[in-house]
N, C-alpha and C. Protein backbone atom coordinates (compact mmCIF):
# COMPACT_ATOMS: atom_id res chain seq x y z
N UNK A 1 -136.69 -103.37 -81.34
CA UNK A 1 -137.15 -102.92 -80.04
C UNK A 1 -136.94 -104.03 -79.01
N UNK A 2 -136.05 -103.60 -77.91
CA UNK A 2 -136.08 -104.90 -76.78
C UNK A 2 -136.91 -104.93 -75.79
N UNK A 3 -137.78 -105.74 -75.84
CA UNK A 3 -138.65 -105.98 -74.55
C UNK A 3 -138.16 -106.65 -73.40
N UNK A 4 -138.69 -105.70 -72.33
CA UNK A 4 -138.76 -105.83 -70.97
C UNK A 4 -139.25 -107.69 -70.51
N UNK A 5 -138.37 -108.09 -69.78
CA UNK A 5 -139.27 -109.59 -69.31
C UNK A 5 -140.20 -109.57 -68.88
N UNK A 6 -140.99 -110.27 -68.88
CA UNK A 6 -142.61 -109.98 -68.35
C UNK A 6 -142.18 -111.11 -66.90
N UNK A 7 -142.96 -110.42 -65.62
CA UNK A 7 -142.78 -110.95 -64.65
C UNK A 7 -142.77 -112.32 -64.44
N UNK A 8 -142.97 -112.93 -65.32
CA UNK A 8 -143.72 -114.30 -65.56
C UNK A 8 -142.41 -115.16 -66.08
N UNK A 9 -142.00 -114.68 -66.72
CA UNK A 9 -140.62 -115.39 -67.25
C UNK A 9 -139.47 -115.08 -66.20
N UNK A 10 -139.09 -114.41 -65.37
CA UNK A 10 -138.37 -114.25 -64.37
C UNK A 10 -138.20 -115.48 -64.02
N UNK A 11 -136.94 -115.61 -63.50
CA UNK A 11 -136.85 -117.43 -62.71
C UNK A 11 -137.39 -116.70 -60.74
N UNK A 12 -138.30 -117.32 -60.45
CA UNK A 12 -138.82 -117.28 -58.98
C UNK A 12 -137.34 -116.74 -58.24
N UNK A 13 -136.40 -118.26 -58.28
CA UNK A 13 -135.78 -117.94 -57.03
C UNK A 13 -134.29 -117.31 -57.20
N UNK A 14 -133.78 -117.32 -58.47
CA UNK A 14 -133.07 -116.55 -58.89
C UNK A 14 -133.18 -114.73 -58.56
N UNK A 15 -134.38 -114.78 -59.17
CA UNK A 15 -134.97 -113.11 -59.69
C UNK A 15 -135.81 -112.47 -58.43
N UNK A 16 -136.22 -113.50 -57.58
CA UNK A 16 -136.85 -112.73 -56.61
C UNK A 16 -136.24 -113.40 -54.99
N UNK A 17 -136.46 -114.29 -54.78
CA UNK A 17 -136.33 -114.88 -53.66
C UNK A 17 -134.45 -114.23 -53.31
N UNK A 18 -133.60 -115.05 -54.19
CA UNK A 18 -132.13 -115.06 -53.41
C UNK A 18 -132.17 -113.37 -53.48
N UNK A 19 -132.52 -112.21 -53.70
CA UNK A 19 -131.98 -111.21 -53.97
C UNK A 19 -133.17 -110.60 -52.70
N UNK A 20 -134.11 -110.42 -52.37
CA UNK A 20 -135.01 -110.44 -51.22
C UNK A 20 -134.14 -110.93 -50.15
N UNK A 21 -133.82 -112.50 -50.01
CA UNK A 21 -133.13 -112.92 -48.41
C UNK A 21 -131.91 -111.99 -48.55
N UNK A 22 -131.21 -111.95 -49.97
CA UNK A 22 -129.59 -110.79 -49.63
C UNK A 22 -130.12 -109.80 -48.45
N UNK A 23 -130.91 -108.87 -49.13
CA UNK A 23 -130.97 -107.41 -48.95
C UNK A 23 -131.47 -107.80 -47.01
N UNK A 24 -132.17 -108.91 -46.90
CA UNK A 24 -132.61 -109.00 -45.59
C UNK A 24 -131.41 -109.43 -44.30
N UNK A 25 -130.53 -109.94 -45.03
CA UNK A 25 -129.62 -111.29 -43.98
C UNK A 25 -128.06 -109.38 -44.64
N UNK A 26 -128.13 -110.04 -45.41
CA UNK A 26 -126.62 -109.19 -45.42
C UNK A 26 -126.79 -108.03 -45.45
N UNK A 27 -127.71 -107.28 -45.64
CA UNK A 27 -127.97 -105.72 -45.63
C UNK A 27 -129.05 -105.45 -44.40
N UNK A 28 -129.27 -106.27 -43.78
CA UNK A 28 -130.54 -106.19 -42.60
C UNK A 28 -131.56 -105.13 -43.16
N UNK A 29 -132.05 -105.35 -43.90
CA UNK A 29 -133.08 -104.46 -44.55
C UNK A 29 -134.15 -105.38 -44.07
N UNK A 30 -135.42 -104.48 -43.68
CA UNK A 30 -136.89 -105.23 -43.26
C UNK A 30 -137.22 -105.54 -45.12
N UNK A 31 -138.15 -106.75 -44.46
CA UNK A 31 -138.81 -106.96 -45.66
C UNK A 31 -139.42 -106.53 -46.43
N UNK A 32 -140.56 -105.48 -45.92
CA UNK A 32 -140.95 -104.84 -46.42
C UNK A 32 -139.89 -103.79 -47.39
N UNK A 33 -138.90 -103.72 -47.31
CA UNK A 33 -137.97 -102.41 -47.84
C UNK A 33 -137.07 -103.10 -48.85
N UNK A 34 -136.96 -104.46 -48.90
CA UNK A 34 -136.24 -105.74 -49.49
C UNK A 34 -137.41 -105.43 -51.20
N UNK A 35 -138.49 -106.11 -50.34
CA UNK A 35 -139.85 -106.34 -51.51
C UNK A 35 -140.15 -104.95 -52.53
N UNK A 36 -139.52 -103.74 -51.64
CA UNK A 36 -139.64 -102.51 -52.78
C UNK A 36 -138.49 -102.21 -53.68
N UNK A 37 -137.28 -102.81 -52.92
CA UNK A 37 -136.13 -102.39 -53.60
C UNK A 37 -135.92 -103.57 -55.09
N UNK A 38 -136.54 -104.83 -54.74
CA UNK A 38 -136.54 -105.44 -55.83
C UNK A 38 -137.62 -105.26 -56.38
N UNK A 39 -138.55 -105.22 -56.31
CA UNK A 39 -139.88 -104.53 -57.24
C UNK A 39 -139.21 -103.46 -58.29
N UNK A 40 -138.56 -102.23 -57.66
CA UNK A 40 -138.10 -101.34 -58.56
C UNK A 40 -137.15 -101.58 -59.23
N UNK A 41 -135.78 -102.97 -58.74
CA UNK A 41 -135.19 -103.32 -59.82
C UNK A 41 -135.45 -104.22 -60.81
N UNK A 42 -136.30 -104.26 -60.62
CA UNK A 42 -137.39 -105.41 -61.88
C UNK A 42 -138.47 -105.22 -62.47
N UNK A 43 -138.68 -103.46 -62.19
CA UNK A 43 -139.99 -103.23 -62.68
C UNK A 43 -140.65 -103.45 -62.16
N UNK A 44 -141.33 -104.41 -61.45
CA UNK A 44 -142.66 -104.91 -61.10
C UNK A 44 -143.08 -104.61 -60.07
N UNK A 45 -144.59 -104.46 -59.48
CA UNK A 45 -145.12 -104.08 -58.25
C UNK A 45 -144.40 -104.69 -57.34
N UNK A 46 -144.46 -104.00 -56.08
CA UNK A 46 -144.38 -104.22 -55.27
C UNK A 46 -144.82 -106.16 -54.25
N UNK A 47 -145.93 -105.80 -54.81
CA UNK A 47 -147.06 -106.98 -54.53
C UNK A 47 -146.90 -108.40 -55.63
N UNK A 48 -145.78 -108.01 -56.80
CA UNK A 48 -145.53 -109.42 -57.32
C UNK A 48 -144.22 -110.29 -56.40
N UNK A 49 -143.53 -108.82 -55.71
CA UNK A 49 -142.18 -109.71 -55.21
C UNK A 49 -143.03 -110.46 -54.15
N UNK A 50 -144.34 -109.50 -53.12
CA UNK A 50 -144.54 -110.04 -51.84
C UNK A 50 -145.01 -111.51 -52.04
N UNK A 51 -145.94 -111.20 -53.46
CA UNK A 51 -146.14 -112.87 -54.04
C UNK A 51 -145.40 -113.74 -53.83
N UNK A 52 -144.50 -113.56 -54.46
CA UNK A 52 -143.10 -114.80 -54.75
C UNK A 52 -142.16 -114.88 -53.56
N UNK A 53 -142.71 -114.26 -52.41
CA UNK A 53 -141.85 -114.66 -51.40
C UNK A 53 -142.41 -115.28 -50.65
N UNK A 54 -144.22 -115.35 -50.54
CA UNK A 54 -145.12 -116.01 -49.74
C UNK A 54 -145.88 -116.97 -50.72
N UNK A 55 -146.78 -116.33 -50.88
CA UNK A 55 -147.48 -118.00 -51.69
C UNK A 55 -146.57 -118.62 -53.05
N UNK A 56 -145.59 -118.06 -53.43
CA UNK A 56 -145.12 -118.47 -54.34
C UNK A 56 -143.99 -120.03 -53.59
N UNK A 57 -143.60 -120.05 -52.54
CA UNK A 57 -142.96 -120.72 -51.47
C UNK A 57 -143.95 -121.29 -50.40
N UNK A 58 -145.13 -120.97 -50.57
CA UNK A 58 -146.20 -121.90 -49.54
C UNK A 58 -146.03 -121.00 -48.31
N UNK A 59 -146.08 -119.57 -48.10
CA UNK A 59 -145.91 -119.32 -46.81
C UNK A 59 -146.51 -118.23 -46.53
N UNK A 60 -147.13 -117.70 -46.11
CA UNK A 60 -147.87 -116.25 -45.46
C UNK A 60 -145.97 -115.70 -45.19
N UNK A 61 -146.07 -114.26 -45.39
CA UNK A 61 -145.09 -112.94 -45.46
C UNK A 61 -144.42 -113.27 -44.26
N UNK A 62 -145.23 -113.45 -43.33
CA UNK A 62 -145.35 -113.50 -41.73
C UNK A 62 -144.16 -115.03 -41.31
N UNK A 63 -144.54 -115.73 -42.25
CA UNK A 63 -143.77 -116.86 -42.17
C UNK A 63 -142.84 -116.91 -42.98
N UNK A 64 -142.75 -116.41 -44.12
CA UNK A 64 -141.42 -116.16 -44.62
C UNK A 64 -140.23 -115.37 -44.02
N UNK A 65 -140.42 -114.47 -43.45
CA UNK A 65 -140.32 -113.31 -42.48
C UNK A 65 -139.36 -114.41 -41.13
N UNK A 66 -139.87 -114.88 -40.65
CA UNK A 66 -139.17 -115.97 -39.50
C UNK A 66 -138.79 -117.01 -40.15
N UNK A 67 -139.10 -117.43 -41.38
CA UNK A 67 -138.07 -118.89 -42.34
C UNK A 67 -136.81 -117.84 -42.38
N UNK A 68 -136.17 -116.89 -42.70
CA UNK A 68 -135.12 -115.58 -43.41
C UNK A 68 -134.56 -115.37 -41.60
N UNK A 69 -134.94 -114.96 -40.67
CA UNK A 69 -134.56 -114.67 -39.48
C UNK A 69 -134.22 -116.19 -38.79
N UNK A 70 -134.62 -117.02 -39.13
CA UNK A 70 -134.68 -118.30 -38.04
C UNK A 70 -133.70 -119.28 -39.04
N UNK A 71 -132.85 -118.45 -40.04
CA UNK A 71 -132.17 -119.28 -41.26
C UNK A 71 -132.23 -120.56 -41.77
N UNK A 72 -133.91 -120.37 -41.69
CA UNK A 72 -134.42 -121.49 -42.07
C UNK A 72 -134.63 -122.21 -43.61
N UNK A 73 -134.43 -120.80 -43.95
CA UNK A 73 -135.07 -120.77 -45.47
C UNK A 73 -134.52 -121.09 -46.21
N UNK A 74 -133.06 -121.29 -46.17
CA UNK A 74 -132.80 -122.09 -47.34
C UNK A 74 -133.00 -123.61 -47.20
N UNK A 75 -133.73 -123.88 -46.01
CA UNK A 75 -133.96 -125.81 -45.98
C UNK A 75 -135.62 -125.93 -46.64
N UNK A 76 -136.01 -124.72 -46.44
CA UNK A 76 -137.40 -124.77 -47.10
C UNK A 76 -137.15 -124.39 -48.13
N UNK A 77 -136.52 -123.30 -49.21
CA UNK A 77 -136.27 -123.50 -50.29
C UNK A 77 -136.14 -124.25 -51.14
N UNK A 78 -134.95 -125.44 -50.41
CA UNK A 78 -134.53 -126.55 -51.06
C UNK A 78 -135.40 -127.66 -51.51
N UNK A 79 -136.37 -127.72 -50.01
CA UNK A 79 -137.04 -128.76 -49.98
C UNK A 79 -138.43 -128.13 -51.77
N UNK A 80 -138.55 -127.11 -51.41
CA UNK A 80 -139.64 -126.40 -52.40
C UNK A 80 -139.02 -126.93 -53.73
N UNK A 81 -137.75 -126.27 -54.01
CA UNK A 81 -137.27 -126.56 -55.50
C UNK A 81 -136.37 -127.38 -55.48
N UNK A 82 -136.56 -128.29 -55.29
CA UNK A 82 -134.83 -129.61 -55.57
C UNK A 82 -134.44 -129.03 -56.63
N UNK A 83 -134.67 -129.31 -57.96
CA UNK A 83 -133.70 -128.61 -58.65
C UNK A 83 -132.99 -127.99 -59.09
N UNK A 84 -133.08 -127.04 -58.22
CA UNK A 84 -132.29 -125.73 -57.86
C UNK A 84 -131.40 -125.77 -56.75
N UNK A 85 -130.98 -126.75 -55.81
CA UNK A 85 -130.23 -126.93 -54.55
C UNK A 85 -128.82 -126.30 -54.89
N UNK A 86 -128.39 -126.60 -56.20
CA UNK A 86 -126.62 -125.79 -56.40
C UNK A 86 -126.67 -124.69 -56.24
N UNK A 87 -127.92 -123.89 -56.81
CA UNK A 87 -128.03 -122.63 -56.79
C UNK A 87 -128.10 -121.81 -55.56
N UNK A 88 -129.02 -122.81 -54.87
CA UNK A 88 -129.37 -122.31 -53.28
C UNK A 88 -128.38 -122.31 -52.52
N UNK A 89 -127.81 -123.84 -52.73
CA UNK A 89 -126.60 -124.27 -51.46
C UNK A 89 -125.19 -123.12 -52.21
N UNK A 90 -125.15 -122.25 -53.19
CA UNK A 90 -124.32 -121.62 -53.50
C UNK A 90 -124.66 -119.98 -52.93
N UNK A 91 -125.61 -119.89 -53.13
CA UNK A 91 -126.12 -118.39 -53.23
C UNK A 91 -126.55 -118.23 -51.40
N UNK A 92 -126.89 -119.12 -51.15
CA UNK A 92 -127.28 -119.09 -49.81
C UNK A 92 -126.89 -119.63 -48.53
């Protein structure tokens, strides 16, 4: 039997974050419509993506929301996860 990943093992910015800013920057999708479309491709509520895009990154929705519009976010990303910068400075 193959089990489903549990939200928890997901990589943050892989699994939620770079696929959230896509749907927002290259598909101009509101956030709110970003946070459902990956919720449903990952299974998970709604309210785990809004997690991992705000306090999971230090930021109220509201401020993530203008880091993604003000293309800020991948310098706050970076700064959040250094070890992930190839990923970011690639994907983003």
């Amino acid at each position: 039997m193959v089990q489903k990943p549990n939200s928890r093992d997901r990589d943050h910015v892989r699994d939620y974050l770079i696929p959230v800013i896509h749907l927002m920057i290259k598909n101009n999708i509101p956030h709110t419509e970003a946070f459902k479309e990956i919720a449903a491709r990952l299974s998970v509520t709604t309210q785990t993506v809004t997690d991992r895009c705000s306090r999971g990154i230090d930021t109220t929705v509201s401020q993530f929301v203008e880091l993604v519009k003000s293309n800020r976010i991948k310098t706050h990303l970076m700064n959040k996860f250094p070890l992930r910068r190839d990923l970011l400075q690639k994907e983003l």
